[in-house]
Every structure is written in structure tokens, then in C-alpha cells.
Protein backbone atom coordinates (compact mmCIF):
# COMPACT_ATOMS: atom_id res chain seq x y z
CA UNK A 1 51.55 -51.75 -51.70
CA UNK A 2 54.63 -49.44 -52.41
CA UNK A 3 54.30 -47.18 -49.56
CA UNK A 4 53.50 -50.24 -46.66
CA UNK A 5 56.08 -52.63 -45.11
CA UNK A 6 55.59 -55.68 -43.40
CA UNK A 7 57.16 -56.13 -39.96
CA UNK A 8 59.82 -57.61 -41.59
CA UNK A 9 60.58 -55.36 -43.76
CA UNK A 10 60.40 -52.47 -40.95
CA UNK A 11 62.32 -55.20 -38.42
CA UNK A 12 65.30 -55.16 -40.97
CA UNK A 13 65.43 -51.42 -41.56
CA UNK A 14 65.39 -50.80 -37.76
CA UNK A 15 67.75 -54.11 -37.14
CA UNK A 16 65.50 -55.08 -34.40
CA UNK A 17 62.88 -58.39 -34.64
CA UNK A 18 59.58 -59.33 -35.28
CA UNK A 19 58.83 -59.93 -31.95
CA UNK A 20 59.88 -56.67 -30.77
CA UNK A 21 57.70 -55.24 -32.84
CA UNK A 22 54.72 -57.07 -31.69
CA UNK A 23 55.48 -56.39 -28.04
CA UNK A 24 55.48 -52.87 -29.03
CA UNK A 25 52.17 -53.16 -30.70
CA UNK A 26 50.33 -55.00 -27.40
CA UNK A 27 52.08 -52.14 -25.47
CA UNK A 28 50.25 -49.44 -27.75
CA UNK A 29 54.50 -48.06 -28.60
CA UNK A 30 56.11 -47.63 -31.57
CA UNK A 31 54.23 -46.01 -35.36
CA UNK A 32 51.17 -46.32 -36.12
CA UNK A 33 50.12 -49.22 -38.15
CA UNK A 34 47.20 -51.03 -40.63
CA UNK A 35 45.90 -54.39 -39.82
CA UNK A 36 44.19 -56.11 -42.92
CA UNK A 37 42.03 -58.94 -43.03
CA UNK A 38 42.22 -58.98 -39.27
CA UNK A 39 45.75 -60.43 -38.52
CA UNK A 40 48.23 -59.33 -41.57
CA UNK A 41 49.87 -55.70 -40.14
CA UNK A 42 51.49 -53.10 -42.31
CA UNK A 43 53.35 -49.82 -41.44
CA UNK A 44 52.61 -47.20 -43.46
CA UNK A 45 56.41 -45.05 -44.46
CA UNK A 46 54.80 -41.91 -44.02
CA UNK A 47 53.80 -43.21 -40.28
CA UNK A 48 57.45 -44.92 -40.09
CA UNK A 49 58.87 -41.00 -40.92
CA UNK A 50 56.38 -39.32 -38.25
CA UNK A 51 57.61 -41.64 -35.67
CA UNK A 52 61.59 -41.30 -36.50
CA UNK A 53 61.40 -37.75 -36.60
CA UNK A 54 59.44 -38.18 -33.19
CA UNK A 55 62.64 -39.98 -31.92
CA UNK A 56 65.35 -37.62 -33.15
CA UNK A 57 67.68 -36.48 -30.11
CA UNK A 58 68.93 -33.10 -31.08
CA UNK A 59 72.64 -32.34 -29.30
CA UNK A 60 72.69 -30.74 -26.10
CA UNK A 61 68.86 -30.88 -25.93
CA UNK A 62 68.14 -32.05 -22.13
């Protein structure tokens, strides 16, 4: 599974928790993710990129 993280592994990258990440989830915010075998929950990176570029703030864009 090379190209999924955990929550985690996407918490650490971000340097945010677990449980923000699951709040966002509920909410319906934040990438899109893969739930397998009903509870375990993966982020795919090419979902992770799509949402950071998604989030970029240019300079002196209003």
C-alpha cells in the first residue's frame, strides 16, 4: 500500500491529530479517502495532492 497513508501517517505530515481528522471526516471536509473492511481508513497521496493544491493561497489573491 505505497501510495495510501493511514491517518497517522497523514496526521504527522499535516502536524495536526487523529482526531482532527475524524471530525473532518463526520463533517464531509478535508481529501477524499478509502475505508476498508468497514472501519480501517486510508488517504490516497494522489487525493492528499488534489486537496493541497485545492488549499494553496496564491499572494494578493482576495
Amino acid at each position: 500500500m505505497g501510495d495510501l497513508l493511514n491517518p497517522d501517517e497523514l496526521a504527522t505530515r499535516w502536524g495536526t491529530s487523529r482526531a482532527v481528522l475524524a471530525q473532518w471526516r463526520y463533517l464531509g471536509r478535508g481529501p477524499a479517502y478509502v475505508k476498508v473492511g468497514g472501519k480501517r481508513v486510508f488517504y490516497r497521496l494522489s487525493d492528499i495532492a488534489d486537496y493541497e493544491n485545492s488549499r494553496t493561497v496564491k499572494p494578493g489573491a482576495a
